[in-house]
N, C-alpha and C. Protein backbone atom coordinates (compact mmCIF):
# COMPACT_ATOMS: atom_id res chain seq x y z
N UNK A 1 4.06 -1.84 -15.35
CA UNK A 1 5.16 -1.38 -14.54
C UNK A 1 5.98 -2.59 -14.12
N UNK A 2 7.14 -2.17 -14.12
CA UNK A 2 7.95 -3.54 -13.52
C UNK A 2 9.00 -2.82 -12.29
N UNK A 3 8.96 -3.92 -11.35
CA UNK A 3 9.70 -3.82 -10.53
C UNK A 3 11.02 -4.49 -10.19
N UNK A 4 11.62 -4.08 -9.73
CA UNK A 4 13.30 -4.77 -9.54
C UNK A 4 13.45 -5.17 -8.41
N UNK A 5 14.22 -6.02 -7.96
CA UNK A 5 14.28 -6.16 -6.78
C UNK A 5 15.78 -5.08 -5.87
N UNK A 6 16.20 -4.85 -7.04
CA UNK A 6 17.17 -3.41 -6.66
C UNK A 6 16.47 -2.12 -6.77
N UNK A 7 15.56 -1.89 -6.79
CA UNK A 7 15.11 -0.73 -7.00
C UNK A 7 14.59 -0.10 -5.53
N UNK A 8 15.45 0.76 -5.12
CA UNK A 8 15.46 1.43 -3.39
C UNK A 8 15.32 2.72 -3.28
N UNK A 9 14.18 3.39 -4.80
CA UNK A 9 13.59 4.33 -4.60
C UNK A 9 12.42 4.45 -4.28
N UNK A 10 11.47 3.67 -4.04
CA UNK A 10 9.80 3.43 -4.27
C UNK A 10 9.59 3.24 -2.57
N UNK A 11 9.07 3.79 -1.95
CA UNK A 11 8.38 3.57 -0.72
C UNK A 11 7.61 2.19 -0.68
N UNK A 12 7.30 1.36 -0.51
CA UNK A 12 6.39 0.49 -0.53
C UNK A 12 5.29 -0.36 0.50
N UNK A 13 3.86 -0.15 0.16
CA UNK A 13 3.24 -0.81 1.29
C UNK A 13 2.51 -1.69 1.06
N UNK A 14 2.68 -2.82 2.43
CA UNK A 14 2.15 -3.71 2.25
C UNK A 14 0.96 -3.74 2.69
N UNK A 15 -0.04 -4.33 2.37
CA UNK A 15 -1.55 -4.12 2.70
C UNK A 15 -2.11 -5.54 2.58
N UNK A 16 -1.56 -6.50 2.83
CA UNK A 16 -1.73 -7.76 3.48
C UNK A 16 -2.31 -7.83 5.39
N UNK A 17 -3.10 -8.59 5.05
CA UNK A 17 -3.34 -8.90 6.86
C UNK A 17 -2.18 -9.90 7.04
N UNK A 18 -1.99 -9.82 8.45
CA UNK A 18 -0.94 -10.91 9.07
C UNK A 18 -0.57 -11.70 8.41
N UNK A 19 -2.10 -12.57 8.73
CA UNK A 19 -1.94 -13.89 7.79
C UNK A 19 -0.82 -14.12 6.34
N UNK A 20 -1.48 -13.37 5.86
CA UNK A 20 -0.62 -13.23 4.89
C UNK A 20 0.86 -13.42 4.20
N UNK A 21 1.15 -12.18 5.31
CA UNK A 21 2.36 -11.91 5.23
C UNK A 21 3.43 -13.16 5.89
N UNK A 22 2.52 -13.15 6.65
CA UNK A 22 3.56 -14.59 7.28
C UNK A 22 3.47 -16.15 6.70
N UNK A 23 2.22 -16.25 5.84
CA UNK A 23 2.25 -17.51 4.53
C UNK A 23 2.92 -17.43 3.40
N UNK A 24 2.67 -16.30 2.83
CA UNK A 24 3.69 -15.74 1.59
C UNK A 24 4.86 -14.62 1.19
N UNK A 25 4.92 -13.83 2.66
CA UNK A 25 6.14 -13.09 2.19
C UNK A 25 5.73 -11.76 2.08
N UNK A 26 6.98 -10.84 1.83
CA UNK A 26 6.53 -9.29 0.89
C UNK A 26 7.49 -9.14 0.55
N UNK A 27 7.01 -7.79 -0.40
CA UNK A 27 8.08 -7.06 -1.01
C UNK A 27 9.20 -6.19 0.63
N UNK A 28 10.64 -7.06 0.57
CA UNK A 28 11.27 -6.14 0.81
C UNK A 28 11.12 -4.37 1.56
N UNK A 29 11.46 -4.15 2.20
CA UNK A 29 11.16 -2.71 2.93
C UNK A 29 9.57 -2.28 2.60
N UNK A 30 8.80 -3.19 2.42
CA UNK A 30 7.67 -2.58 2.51
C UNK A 30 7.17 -2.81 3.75
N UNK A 31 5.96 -1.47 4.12
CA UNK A 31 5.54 -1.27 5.15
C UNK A 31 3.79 -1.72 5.48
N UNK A 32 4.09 -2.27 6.44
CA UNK A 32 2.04 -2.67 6.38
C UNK A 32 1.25 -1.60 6.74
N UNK A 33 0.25 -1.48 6.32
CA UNK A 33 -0.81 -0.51 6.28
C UNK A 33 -2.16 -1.06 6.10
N UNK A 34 -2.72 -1.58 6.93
CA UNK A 34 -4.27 -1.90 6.44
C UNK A 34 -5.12 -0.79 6.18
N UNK A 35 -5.48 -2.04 5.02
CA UNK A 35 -6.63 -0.53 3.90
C UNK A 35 -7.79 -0.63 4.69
N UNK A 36 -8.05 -0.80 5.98
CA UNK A 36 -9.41 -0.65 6.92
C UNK A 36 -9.07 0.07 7.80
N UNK A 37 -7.80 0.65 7.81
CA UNK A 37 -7.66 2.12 8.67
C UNK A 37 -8.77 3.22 8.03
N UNK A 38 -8.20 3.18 6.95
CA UNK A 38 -8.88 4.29 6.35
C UNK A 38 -10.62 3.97 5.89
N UNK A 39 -11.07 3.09 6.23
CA UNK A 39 -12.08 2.71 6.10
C UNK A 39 -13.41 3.69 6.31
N UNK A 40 -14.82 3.98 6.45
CA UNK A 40 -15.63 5.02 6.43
C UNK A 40 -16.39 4.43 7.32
N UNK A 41 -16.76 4.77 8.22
CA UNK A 41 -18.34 4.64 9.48
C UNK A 41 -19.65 5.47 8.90
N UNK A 42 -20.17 4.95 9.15
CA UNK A 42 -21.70 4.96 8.92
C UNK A 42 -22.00 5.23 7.53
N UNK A 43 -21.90 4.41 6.88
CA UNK A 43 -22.14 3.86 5.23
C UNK A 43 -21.57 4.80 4.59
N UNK A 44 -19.75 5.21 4.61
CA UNK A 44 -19.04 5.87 3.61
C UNK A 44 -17.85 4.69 3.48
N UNK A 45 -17.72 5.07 2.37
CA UNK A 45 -16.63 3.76 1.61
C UNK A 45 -15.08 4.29 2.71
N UNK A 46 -15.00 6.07 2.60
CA UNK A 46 -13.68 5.92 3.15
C UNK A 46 -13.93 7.14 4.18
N UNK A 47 -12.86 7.53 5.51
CA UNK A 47 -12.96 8.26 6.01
C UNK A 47 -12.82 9.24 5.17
N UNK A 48 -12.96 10.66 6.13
CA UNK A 48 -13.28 11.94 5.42
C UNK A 48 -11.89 12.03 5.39
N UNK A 49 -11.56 13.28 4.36
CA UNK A 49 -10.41 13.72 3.99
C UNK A 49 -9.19 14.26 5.34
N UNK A 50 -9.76 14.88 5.99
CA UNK A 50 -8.97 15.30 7.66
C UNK A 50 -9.10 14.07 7.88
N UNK A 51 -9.37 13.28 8.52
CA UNK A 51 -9.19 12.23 9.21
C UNK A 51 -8.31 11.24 8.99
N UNK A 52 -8.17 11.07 6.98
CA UNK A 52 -7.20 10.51 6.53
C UNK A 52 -5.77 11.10 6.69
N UNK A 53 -6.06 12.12 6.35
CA UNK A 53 -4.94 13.08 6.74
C UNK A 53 -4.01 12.30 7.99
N UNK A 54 -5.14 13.30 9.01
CA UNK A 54 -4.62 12.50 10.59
C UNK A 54 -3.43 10.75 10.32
N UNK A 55 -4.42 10.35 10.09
CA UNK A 55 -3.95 9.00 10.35
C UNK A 55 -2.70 8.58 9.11
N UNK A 56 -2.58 9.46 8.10
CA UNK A 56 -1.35 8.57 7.38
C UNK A 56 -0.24 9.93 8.35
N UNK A 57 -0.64 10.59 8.83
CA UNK A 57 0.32 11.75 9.57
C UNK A 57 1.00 10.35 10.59
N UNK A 58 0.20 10.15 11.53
CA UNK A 58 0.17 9.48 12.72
C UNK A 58 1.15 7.93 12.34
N UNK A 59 0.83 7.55 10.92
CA UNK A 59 1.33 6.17 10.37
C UNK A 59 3.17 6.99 10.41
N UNK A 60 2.91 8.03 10.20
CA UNK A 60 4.56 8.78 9.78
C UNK A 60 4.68 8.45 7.88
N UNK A 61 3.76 8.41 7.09
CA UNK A 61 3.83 8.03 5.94
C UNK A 61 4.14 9.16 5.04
N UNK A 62 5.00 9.54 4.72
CA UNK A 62 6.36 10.35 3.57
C UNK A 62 5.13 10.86 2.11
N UNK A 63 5.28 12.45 2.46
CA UNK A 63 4.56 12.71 1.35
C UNK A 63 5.43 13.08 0.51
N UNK A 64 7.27 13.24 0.49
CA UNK A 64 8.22 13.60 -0.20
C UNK A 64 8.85 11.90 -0.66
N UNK A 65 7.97 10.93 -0.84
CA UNK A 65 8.83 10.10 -1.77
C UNK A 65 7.69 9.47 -2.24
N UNK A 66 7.80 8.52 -3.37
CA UNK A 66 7.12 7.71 -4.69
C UNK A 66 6.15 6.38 -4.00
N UNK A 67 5.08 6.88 -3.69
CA UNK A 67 4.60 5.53 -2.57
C UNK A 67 3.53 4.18 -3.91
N UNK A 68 4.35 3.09 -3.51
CA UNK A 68 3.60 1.93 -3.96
C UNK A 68 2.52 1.25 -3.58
N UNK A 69 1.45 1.52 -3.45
CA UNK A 69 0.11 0.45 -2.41
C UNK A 69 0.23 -1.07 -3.40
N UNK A 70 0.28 -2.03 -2.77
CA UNK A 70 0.09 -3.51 -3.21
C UNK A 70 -0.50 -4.11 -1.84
N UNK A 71 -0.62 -5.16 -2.94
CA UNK A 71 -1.84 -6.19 -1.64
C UNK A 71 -1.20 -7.51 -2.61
N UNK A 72 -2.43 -8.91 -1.99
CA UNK A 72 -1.94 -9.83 -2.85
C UNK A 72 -2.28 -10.00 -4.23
N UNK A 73 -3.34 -9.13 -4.80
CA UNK A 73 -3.88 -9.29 -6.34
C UNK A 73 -3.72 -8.06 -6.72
N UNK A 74 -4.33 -7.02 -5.61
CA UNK A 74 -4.46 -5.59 -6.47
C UNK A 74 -5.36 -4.87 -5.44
N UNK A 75 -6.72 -5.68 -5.23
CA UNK A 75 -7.99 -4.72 -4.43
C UNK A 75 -7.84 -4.08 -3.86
N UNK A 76 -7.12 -4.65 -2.39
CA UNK A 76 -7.04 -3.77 -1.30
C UNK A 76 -5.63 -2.47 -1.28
N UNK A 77 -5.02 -3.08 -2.42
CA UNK A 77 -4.20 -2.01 -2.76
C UNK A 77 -4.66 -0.71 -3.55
N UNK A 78 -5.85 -0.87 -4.36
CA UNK A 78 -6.20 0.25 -4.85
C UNK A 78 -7.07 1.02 -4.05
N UNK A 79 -8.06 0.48 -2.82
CA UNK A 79 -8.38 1.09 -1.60
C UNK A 79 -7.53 1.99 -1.36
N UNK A 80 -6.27 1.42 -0.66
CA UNK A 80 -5.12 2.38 -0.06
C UNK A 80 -4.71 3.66 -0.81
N UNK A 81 -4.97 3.26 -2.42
CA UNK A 81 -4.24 4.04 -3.23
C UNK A 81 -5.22 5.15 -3.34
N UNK A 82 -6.95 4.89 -3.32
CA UNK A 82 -7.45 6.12 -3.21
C UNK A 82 -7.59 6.94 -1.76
N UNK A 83 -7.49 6.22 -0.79
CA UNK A 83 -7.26 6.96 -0.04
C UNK A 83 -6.41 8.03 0.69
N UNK A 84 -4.93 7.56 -0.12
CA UNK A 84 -4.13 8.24 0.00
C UNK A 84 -4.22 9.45 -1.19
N UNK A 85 -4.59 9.33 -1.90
CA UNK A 85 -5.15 10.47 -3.15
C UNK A 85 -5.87 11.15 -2.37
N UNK A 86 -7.03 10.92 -2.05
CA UNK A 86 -8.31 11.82 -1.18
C UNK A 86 -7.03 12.37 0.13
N UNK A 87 -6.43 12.43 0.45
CA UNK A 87 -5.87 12.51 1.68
C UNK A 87 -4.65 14.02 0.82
N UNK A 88 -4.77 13.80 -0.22
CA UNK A 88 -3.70 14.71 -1.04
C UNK A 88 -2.15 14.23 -1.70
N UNK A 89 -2.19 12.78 -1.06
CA UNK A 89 -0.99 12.55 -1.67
C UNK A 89 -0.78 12.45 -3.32
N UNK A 90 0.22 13.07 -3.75
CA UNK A 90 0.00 12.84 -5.15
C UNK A 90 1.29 12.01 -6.07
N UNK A 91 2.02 12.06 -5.37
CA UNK A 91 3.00 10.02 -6.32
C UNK A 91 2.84 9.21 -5.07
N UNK A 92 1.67 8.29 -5.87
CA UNK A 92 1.16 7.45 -5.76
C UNK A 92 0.54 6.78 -7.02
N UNK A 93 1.40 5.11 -6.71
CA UNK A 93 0.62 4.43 -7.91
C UNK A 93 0.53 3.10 -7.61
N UNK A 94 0.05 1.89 -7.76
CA UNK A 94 -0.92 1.17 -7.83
C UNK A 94 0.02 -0.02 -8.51
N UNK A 95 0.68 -1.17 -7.79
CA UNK A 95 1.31 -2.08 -8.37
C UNK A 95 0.44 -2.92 -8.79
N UNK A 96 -0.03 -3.04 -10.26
CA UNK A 96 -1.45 -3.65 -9.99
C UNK A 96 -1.08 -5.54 -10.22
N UNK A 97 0.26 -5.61 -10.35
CA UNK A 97 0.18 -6.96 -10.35
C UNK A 97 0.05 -7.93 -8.53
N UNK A 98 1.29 -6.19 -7.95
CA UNK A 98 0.89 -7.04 -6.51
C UNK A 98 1.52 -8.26 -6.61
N UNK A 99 1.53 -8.90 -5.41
CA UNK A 99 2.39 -9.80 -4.89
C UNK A 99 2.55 -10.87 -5.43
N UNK A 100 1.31 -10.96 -6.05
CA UNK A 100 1.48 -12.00 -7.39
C UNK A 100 2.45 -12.10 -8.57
N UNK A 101 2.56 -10.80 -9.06
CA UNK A 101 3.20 -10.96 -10.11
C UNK A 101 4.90 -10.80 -9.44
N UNK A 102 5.23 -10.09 -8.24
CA UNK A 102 6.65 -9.93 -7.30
C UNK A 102 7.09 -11.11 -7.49
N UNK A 103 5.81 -12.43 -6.93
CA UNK A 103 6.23 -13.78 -6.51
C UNK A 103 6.78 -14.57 -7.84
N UNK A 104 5.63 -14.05 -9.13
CA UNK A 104 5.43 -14.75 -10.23
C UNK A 104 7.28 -14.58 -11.04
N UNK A 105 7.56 -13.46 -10.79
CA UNK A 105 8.87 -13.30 -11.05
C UNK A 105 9.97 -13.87 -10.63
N UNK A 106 9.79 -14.40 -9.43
CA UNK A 106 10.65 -14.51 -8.63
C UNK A 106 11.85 -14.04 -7.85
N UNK A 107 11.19 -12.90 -7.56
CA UNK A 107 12.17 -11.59 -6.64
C UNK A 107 12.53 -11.86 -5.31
N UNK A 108 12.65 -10.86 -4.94
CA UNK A 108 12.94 -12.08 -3.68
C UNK A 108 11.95 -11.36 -2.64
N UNK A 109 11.65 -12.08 -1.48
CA UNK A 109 10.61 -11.73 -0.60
C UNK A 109 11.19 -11.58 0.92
N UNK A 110 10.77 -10.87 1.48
CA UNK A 110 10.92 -10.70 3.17
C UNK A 110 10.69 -12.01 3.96
């Protein structure tokens, strides 16, 4: 998949901790979301399906547009990406180059 840096149809989230974001940047209108919201208590990988629900409700996260999960390699972006699947969202996909390959291009960054 390639991305543009004109391209102002794709929802996009960022799933960087702080740190991060404030050493290297993001994609443009993307939104942070840590993939440990959705995280699971007492030895489940992710919360239950209602609960995810709840919480991308509560985030205000758009089940009527094209959502991107990225991180800085990929991992914690594909977290996000199944959780938002289990949760019912269904365009959703998985920038799997991530911020790496945004940077590697040289697009431009927030």
């Amino acid at each position: 998949m390639i991305l543009t840096h004109n391209s102002n149809i794709w929802f996009q989230f960022d799933l960087m901790n702080d740190y991060f974001i404030f050493m290297a940047g993001r994609i443009p209108n993307a939104t942070l979301l840590p993939f440990t919201d959705g995280v699971g208590q007492t030895g489940f990988l992710f919360k239950d399906k209602e609960d995810l629900i709840k919480l991308f409700e509560e985030k205000q996260i758009p089940k009527d547009k094209e959502l991107i999960c990225y991180c800085a390699l990929g991992h914690r972006g594909s977290n996000i990406f199944a959780q938002l699947k289990i949760a019912g969202y269904e365009n959703v996909k998985l920038y799997d180059g991530s911020l790496a390959d945004w940077a590697g291009r040289r697009l431009p960054l927030a």
